[in-house]
Protein backbone atom coordinates (compact mmCIF):
# COMPACT_ATOMS: atom_id res chain seq x y z
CA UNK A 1 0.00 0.00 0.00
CA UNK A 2 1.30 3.81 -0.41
CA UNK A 3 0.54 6.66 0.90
CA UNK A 4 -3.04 8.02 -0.33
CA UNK A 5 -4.46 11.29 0.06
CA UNK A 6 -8.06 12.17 0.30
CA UNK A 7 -8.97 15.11 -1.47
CA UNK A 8 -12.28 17.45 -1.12
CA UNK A 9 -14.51 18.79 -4.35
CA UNK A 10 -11.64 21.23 -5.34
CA UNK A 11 -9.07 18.97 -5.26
CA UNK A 12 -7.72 20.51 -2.11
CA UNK A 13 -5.88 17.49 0.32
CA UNK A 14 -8.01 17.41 3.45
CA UNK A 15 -6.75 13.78 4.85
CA UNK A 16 -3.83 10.95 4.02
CA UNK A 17 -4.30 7.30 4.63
CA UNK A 18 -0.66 6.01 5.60
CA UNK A 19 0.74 2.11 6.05
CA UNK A 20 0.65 0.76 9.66
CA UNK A 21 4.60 0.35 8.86
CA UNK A 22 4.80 4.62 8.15
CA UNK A 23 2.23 5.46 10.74
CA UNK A 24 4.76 3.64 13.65
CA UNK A 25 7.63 5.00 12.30
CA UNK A 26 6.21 8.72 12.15
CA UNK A 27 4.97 7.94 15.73
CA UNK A 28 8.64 6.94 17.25
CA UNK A 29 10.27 10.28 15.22
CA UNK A 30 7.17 12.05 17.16
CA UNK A 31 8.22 10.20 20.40
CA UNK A 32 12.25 10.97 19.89
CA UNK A 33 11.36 14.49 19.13
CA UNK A 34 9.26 15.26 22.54
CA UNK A 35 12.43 12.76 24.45
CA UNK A 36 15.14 15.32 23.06
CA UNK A 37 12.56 18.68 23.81
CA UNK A 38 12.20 16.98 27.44
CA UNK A 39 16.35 17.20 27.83
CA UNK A 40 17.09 20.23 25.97
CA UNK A 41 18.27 22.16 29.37
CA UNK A 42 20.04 19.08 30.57
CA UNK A 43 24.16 18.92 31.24
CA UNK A 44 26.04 18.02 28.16
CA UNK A 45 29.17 15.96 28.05
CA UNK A 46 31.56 15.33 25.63
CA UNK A 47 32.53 11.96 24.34
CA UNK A 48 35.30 11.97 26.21
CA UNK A 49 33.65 12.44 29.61
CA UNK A 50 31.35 9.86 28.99
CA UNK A 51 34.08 7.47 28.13
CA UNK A 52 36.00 8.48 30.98
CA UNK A 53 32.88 8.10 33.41
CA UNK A 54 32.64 4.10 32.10
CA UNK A 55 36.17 3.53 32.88
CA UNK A 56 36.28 4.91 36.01
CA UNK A 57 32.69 2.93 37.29
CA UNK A 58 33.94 -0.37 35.49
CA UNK A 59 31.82 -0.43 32.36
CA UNK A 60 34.52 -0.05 30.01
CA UNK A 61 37.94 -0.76 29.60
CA UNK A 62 41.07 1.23 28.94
């Protein structure tokens, strides 16, 4: 199935019938979207940091 739109007397779009499959994936971008919003005024670290933070509490190695 594709993507269909539904269209009123003039031709103008006015709804859009999506696959299950496009639907869910527009749903988790949706979902990622309001999870990165959420953080946006949350402490940043750099990739070093990080890695240096899993060394020191044993989750990664040298």
């Amino acid at each position: 199935m594709t993507t269909q739109f539904l269209t009123d007397q003039e031709g103008k779009r006015v709804a859009v019938v999506l696959p299950v499959d496009d639907f869910d994936e527009l749903m988790e971008d949706v979902s990622d979207l309001a999870a990165v919003a959420e953080r946006r005024d949350e402490e940043r670290f750099t990739l070093d940091q990080v890695k240096q933070r899993l060394i020191a509490d044993g989750l990664l190695s040298h």
